[in-house]
PDB file of N, CA and C in Angstrom:
ATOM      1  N   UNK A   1     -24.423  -0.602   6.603  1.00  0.00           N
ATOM      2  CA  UNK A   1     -24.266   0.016   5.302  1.00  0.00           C
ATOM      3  C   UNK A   1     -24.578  -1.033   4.248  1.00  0.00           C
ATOM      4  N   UNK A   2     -26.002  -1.246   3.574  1.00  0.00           N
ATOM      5  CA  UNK A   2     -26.480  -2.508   3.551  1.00  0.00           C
ATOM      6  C   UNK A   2     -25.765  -2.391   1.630  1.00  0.00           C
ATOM      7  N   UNK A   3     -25.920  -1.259   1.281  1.00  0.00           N
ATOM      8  CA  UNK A   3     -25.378  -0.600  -0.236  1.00  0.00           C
ATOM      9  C   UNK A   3     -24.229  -0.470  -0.191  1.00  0.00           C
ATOM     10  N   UNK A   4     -23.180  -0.588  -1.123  1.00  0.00           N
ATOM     11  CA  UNK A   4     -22.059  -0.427  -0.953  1.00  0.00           C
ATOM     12  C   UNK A   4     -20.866   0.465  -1.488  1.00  0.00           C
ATOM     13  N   UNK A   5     -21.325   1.600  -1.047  1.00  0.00           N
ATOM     14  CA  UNK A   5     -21.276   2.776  -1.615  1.00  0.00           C
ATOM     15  C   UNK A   5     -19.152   3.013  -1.498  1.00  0.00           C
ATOM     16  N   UNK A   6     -19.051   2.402  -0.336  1.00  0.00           N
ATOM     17  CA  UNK A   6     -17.341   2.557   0.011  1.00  0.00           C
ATOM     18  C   UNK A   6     -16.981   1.565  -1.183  1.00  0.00           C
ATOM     19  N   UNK A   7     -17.280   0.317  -1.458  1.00  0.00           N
ATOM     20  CA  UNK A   7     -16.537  -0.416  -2.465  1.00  0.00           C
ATOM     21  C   UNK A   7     -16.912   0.140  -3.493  1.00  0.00           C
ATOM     22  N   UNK A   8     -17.530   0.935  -4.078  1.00  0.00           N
ATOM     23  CA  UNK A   8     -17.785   1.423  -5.134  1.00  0.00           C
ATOM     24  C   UNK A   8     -17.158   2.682  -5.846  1.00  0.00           C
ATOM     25  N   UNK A   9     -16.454   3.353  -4.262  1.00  0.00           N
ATOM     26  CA  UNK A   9     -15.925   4.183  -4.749  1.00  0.00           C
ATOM     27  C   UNK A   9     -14.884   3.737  -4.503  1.00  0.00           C
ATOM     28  N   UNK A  10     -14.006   2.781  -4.189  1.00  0.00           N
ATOM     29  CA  UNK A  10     -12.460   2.605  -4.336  1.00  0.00           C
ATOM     30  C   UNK A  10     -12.220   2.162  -5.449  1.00  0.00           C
ATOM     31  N   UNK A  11     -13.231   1.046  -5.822  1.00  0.00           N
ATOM     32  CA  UNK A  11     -13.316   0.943  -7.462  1.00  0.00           C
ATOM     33  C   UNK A  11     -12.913   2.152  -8.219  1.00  0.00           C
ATOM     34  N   UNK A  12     -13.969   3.122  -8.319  1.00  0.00           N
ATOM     35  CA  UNK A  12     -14.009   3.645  -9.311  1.00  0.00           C
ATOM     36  C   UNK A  12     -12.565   4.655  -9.242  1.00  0.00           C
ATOM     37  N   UNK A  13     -12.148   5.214  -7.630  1.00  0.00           N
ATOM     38  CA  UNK A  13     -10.976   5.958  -7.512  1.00  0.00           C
ATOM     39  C   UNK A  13      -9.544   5.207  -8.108  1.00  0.00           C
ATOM     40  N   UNK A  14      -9.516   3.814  -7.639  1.00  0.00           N
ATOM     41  CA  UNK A  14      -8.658   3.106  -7.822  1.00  0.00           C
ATOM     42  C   UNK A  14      -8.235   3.077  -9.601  1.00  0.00           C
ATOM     43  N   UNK A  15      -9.420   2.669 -10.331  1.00  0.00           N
ATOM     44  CA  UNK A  15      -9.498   2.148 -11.717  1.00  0.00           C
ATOM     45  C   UNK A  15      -9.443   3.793 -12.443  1.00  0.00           C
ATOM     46  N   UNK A  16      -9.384   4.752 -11.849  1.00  0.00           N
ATOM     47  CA  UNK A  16      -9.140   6.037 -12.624  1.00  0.00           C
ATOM     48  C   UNK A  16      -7.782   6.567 -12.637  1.00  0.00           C
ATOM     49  N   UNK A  17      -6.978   5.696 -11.675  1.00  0.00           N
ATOM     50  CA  UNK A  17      -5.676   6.219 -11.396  1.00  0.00           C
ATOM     51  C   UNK A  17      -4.644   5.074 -12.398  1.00  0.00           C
ATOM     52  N   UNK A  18      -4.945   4.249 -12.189  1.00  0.00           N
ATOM     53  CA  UNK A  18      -4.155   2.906 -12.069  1.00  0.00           C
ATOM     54  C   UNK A  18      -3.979   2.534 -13.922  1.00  0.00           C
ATOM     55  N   UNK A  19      -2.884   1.893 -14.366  1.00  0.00           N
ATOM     56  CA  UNK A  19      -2.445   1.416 -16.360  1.00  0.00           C
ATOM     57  C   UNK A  19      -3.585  -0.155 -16.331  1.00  0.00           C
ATOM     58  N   UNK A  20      -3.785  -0.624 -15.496  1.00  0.00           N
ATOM     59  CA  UNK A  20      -4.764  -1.420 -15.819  1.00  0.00           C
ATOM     60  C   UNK A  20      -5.861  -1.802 -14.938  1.00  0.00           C
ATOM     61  N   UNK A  21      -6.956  -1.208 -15.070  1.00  0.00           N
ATOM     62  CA  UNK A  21      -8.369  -0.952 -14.415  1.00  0.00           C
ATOM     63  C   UNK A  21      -9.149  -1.826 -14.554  1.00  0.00           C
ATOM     64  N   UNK A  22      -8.577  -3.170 -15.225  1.00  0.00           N
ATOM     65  CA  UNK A  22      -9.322  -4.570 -15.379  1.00  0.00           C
ATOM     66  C   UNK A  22      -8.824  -5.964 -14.219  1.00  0.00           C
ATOM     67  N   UNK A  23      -7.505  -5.260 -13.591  1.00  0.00           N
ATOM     68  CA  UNK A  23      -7.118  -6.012 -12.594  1.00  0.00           C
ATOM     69  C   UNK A  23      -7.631  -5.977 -11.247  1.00  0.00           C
ATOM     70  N   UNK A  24      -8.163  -4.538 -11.238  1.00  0.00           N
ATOM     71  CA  UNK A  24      -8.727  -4.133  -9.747  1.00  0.00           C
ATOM     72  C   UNK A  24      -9.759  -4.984  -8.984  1.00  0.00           C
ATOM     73  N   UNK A  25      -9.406  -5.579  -7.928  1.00  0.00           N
ATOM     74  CA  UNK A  25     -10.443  -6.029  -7.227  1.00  0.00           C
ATOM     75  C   UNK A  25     -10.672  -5.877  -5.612  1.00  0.00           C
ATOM     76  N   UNK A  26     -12.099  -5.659  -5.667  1.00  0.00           N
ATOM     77  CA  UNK A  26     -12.134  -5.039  -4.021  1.00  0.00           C
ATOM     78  C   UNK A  26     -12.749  -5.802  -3.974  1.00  0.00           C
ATOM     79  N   UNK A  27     -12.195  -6.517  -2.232  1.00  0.00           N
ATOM     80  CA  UNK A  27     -13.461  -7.608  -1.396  1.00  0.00           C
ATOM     81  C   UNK A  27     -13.688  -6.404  -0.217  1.00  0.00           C
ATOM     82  N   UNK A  28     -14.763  -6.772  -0.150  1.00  0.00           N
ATOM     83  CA  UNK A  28     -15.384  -6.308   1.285  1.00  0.00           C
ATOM     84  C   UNK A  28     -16.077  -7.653   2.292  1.00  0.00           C
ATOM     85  N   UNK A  29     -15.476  -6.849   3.610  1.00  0.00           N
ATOM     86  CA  UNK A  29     -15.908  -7.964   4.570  1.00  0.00           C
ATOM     87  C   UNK A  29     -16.368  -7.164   5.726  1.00  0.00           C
ATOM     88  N   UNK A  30     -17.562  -7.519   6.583  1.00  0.00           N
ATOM     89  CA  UNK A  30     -17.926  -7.167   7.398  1.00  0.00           C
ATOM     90  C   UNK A  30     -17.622  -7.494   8.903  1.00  0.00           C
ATOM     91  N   UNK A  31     -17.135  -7.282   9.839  1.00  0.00           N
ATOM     92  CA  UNK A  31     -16.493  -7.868  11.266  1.00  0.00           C
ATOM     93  C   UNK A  31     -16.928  -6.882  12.408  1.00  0.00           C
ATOM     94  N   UNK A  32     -16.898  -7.518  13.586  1.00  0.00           N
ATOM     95  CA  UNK A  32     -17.096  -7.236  14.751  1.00  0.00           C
ATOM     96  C   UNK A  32     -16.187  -5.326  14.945  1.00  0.00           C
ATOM     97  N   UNK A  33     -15.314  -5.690  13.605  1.00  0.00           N
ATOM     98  CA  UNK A  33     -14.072  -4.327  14.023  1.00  0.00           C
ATOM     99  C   UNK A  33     -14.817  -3.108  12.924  1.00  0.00           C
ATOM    100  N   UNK A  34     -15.626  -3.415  12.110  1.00  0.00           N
ATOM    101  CA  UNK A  34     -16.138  -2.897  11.105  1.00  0.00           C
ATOM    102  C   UNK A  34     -16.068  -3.397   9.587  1.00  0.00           C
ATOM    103  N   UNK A  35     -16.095  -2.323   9.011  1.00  0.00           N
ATOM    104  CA  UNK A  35     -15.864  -2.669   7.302  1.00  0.00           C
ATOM    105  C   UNK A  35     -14.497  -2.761   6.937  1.00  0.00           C
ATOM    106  N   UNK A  36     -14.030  -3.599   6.465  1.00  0.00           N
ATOM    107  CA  UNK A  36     -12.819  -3.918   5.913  1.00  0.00           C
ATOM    108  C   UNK A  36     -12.363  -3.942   4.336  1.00  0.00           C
ATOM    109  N   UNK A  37     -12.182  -3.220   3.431  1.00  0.00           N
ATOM    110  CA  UNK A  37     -11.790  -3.027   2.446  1.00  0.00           C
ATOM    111  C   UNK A  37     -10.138  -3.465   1.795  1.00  0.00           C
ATOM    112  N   UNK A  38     -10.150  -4.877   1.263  1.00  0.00           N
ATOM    113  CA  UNK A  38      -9.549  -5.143   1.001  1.00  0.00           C
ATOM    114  C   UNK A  38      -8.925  -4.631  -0.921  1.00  0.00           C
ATOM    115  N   UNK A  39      -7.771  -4.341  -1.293  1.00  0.00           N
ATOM    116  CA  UNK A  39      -7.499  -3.997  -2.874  1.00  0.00           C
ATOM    117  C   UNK A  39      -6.814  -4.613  -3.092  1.00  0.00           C
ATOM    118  N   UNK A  40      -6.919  -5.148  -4.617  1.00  0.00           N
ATOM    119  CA  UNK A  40      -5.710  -6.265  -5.302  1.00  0.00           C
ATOM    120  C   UNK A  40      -5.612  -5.595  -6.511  1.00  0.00           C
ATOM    121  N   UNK A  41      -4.588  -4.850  -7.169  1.00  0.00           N
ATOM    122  CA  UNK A  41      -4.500  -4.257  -8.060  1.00  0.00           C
ATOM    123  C   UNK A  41      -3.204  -5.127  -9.055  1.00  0.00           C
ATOM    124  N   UNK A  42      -2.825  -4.941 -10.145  1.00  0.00           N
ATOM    125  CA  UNK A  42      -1.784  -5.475 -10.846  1.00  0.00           C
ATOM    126  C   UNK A  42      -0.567  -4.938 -10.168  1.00  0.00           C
ATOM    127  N   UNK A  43       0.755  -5.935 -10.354  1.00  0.00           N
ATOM    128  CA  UNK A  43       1.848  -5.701  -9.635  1.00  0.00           C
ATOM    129  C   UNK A  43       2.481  -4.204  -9.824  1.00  0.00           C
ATOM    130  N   UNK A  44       2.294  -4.341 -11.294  1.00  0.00           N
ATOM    131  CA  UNK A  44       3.106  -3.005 -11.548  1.00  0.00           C
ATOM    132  C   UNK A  44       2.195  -1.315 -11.402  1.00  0.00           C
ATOM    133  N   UNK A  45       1.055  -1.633 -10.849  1.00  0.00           N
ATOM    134  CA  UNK A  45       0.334  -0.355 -10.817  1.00  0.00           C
ATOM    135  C   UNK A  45       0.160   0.168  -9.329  1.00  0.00           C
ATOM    136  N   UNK A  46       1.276  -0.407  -8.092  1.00  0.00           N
ATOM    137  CA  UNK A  46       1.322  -0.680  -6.877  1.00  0.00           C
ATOM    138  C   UNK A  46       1.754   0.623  -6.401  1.00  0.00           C
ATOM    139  N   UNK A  47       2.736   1.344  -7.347  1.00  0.00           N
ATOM    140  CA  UNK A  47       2.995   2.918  -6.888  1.00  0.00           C
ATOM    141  C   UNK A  47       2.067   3.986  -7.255  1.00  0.00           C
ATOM    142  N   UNK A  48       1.109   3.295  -8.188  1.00  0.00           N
ATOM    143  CA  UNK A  48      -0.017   4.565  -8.767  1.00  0.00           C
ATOM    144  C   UNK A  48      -0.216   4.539  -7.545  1.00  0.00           C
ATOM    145  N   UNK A  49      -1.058   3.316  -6.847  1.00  0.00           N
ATOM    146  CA  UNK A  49      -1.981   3.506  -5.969  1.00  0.00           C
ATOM    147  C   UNK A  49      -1.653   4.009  -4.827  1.00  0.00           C
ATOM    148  N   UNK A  50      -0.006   3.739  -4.484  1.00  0.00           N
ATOM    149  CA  UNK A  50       0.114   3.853  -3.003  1.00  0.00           C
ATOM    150  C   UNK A  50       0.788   5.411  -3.148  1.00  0.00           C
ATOM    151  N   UNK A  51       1.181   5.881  -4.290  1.00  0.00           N
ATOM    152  CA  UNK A  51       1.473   7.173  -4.519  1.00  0.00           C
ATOM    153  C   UNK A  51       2.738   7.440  -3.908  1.00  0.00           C
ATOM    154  N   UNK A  52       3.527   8.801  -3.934  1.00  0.00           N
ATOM    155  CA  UNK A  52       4.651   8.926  -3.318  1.00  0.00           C
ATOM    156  C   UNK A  52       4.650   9.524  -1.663  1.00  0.00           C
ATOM    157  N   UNK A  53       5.337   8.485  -1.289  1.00  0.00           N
ATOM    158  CA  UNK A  53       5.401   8.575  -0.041  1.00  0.00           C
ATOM    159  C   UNK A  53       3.940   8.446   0.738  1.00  0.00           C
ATOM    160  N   UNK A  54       2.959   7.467   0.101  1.00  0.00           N
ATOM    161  CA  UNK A  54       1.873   6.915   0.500  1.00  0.00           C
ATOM    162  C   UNK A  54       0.682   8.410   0.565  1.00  0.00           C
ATOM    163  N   UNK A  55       0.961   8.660  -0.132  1.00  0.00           N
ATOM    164  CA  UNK A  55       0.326  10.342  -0.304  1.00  0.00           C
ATOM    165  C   UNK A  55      -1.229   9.733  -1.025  1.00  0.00           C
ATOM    166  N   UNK A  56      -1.254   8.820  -1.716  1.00  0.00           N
ATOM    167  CA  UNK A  56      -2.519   8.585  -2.547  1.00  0.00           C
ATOM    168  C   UNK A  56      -3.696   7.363  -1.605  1.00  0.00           C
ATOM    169  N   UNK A  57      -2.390   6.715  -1.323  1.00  0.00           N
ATOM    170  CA  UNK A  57      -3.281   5.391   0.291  1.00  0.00           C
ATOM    171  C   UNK A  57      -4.083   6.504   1.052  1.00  0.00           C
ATOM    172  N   UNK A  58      -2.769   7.505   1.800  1.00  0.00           N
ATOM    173  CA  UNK A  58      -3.705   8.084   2.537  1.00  0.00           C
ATOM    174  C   UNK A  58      -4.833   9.033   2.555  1.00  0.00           C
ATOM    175  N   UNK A  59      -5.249   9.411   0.947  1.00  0.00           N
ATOM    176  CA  UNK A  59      -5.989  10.488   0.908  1.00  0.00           C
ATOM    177  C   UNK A  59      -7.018   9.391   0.548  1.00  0.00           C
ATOM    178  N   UNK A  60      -7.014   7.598   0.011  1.00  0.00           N
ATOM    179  CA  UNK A  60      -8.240   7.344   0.280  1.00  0.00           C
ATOM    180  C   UNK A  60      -8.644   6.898   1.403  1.00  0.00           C
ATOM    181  N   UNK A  61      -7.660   6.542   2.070  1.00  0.00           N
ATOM    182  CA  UNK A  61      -8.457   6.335   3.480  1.00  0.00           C
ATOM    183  C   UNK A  61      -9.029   7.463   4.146  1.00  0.00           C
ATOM    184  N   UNK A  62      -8.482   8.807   4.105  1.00  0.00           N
ATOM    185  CA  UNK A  62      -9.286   9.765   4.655  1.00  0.00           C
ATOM    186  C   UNK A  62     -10.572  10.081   3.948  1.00  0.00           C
ATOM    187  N   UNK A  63     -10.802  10.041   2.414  1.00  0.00           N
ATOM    188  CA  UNK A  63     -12.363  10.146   2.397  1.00  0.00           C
ATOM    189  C   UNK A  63     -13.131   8.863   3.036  1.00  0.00           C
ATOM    190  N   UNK A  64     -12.655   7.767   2.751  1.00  0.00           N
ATOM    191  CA  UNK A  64     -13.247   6.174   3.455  1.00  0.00           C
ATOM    192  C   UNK A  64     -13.800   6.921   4.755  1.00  0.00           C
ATOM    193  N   UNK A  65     -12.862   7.793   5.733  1.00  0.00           N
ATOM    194  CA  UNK A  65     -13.432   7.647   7.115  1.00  0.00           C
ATOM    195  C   UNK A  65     -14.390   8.341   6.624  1.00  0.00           C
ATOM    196  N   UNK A  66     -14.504   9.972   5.818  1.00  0.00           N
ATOM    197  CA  UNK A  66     -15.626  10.467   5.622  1.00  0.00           C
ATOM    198  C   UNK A  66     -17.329   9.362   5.296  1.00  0.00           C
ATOM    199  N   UNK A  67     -16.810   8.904   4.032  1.00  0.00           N
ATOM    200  CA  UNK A  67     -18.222   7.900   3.621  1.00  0.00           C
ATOM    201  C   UNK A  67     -18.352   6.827   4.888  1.00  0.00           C
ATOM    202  N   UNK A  68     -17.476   6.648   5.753  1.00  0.00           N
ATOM    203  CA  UNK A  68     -17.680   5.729   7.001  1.00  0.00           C
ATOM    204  C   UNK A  68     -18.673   6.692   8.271  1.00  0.00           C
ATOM    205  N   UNK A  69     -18.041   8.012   8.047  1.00  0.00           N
ATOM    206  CA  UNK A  69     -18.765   8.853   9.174  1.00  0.00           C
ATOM    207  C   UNK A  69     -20.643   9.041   8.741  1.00  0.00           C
ATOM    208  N   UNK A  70     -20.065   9.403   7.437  1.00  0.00           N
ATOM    209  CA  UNK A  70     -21.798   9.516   7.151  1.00  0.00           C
ATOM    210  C   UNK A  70     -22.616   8.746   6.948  1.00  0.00           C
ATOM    211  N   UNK A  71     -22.045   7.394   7.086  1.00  0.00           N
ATOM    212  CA  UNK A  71     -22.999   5.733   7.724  1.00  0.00           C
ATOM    213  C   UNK A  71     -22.874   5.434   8.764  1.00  0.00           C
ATOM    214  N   UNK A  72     -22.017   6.190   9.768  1.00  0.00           N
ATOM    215  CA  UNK A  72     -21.985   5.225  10.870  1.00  0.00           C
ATOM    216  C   UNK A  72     -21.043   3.680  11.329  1.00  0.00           C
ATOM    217  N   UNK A  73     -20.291   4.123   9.981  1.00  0.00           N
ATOM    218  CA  UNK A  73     -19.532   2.761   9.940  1.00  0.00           C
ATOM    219  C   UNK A  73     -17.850   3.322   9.639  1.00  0.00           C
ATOM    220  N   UNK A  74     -17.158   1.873  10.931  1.00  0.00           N
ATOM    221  CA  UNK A  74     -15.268   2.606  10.562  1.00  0.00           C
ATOM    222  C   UNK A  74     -15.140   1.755   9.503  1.00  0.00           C
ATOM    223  N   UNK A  75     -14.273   2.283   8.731  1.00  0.00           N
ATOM    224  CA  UNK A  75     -14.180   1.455   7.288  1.00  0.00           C
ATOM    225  C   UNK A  75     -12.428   1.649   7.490  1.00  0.00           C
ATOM    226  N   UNK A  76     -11.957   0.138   7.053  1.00  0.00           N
ATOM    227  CA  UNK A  76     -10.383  -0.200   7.208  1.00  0.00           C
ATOM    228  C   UNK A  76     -10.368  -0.164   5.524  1.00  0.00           C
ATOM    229  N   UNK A  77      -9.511  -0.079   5.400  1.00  0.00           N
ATOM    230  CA  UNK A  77      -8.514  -0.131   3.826  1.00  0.00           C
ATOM    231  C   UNK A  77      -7.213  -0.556   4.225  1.00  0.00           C
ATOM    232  N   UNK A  78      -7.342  -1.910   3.149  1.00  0.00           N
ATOM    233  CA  UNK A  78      -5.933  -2.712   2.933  1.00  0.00           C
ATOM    234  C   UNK A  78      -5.450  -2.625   1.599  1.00  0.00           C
ATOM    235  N   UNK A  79      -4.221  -2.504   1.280  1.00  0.00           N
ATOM    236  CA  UNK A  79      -3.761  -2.896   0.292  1.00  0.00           C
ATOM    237  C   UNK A  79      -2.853  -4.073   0.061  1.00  0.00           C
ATOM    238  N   UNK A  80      -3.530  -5.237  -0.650  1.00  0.00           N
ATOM    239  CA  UNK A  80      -2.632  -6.571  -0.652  1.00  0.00           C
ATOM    240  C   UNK A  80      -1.101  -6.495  -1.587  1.00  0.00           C
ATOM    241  N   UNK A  81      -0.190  -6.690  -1.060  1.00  0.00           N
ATOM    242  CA  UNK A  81       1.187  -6.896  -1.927  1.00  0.00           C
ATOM    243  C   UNK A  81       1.236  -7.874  -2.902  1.00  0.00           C
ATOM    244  N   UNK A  82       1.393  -7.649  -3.902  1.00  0.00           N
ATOM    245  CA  UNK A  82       1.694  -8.543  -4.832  1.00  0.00           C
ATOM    246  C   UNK A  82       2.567  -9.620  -4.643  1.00  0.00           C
ATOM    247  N   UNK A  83       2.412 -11.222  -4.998  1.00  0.00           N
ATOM    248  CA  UNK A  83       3.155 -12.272  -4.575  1.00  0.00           C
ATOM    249  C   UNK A  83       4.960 -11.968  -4.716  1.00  0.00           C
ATOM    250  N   UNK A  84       5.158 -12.327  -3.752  1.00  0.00           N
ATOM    251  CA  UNK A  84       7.176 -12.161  -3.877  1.00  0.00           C
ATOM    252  C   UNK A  84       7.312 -10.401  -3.272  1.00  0.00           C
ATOM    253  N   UNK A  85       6.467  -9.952  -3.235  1.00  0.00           N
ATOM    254  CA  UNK A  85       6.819  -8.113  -3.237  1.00  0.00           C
ATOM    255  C   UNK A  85       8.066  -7.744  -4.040  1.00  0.00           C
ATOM    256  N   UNK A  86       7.854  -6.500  -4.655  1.00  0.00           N
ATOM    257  CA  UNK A  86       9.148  -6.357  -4.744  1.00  0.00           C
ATOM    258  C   UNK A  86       9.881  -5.364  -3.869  1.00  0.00           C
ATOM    259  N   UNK A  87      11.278  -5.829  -4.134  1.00  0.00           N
ATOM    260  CA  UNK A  87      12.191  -4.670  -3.289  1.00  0.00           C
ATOM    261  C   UNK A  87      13.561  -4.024  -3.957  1.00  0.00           C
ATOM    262  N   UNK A  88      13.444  -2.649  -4.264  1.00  0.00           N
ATOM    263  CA  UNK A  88      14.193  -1.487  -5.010  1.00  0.00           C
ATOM    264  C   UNK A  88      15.624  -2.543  -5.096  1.00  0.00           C
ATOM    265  N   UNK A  89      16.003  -2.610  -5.640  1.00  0.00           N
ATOM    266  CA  UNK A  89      17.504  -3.379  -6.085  1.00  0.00           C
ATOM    267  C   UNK A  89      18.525  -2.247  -5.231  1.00  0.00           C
ATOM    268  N   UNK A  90      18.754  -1.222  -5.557  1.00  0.00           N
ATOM    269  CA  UNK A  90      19.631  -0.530  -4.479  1.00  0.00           C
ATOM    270  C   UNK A  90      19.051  -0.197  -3.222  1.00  0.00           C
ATOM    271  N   UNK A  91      18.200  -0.350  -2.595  1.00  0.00           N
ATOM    272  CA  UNK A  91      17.736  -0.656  -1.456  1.00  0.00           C
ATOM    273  C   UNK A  91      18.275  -2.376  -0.908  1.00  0.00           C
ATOM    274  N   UNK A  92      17.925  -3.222  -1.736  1.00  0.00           N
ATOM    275  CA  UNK A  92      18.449  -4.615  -1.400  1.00  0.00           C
ATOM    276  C   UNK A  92      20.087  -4.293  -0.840  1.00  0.00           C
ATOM    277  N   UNK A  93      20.739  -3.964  -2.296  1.00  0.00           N
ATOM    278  CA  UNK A  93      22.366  -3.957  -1.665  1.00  0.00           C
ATOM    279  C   UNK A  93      22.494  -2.478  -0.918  1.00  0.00           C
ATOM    280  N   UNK A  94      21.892  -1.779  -0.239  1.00  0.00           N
ATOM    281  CA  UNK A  94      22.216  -1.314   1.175  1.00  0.00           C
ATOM    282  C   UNK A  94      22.179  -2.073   2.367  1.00  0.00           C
ATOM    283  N   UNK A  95      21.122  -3.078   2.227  1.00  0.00           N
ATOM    284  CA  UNK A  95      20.348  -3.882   2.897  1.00  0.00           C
ATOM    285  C   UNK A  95      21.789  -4.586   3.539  1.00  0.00           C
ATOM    286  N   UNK A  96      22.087  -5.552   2.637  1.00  0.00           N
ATOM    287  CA  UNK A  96      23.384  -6.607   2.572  1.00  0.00           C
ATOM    288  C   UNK A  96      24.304  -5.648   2.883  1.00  0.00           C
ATOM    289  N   UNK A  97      25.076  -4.656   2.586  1.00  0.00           N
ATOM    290  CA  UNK A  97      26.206  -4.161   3.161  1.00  0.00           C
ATOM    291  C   UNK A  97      25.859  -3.894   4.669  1.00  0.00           C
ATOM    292  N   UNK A  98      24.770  -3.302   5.121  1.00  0.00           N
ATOM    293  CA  UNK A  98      24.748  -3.138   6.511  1.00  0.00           C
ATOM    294  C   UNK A  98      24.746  -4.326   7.484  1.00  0.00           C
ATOM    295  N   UNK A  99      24.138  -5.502   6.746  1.00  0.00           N
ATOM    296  CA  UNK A  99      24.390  -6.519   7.448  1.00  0.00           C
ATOM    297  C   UNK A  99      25.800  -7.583   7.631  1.00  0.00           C
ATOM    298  N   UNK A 100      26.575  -7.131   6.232  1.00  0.00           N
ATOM    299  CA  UNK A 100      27.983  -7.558   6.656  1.00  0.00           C
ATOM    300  C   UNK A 100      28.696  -7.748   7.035  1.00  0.00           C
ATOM    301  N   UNK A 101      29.487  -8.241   7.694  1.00  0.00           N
ATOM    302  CA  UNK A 101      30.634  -7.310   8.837  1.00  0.00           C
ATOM    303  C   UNK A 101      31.411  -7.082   8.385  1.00  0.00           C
ATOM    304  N   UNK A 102      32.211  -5.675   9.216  1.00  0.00           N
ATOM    305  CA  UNK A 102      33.173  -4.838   8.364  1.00  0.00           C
ATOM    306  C   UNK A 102      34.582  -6.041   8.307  1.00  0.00           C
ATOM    307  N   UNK A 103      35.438  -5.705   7.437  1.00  0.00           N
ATOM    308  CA  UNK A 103      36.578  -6.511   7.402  1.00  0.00           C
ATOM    309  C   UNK A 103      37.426  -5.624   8.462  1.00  0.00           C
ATOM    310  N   UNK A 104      38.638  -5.743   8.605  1.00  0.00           N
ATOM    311  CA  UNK A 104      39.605  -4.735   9.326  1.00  0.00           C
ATOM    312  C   UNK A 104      40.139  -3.536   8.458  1.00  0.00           C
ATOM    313  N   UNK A 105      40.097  -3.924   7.091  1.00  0.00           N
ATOM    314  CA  UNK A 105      40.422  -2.475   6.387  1.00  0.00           C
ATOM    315  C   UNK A 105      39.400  -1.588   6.355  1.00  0.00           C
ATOM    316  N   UNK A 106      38.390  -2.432   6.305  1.00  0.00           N
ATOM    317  CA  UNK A 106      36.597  -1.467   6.021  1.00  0.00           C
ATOM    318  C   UNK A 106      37.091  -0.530   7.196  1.00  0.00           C
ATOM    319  N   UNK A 107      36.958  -0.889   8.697  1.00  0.00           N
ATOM    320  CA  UNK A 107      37.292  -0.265   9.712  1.00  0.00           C
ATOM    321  C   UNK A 107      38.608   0.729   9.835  1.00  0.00           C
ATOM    322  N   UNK A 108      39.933   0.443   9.293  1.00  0.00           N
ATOM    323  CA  UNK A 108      41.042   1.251   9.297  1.00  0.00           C
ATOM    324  C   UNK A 108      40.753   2.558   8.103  1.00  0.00           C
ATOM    325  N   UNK A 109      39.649   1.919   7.171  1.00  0.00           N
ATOM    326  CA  UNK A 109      39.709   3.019   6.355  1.00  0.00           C
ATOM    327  C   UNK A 109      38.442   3.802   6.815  1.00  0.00           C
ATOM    328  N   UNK A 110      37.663   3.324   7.610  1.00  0.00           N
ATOM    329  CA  UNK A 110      36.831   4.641   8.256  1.00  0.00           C
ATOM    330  C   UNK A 110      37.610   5.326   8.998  1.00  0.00           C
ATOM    331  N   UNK A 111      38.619   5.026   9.614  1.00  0.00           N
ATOM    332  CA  UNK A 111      39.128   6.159  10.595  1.00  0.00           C
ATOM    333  C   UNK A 111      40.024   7.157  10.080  1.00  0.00           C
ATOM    334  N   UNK A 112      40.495   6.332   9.215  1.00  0.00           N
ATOM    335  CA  UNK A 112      41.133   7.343   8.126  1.00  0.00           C
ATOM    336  C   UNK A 112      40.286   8.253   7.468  1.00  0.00           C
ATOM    337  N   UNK A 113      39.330   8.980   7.657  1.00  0.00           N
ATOM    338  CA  UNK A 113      37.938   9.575   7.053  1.00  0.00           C
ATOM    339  C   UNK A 113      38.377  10.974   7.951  1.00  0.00           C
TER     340      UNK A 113
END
């Protein structure tokens, strides 16, 4: 796929969705496994792209396989995490309570439930 018709359109899908369309950058790399489509978008535009419940990742990877089928080529899509990632603050402290151990009241007062 000597044109690069897949990076061109994640570009343009990506930068139509996303609050800043000047951060977007796609590498492409070619390998033994196929085309590899790498995205680096701004930190905070990480849920445009990946959508809810990855609903927007996966509808571009399913046209990707399309423009991959009609070259002949499997085309991968990555999306790179922004440095540090972030992680939901009440997700964190679920995180930490499950890893705690219960005290003996934690426990007397579950059974009392």
């Amino acid at each position: 796929m000597a044109n690069e018709v897949d990076k061109d359109f994640v570009e343009f899908v990506v930068k139509s969705v996303v609050d800043h369309p000047d951060d977007v950058k796609v590498a492409r790399t070619i390998d033994e496994m196929g085309v590899l489509l790498t995205l680096a978008v701004n930190p905070q535009d990480m849920g445009q792209v990946i959508g809810r419940q990855g609903a927007t990742a996966r509808a571009i990877r399913t046209l990707l396989r399309v423009i991959g089928a009609k070259h002949n080529a499997r085309i991968n899509f990555r999306i790179e995490e922004p440095e540090g990632g972030r992680v939901r603050p009440e997700r964190k402290e679920e995180e930490q309570r499950e890893q705690a151990p219960k005290t003996v009241d934690d426990v007397v007062g579950d059974l009392s439930l």
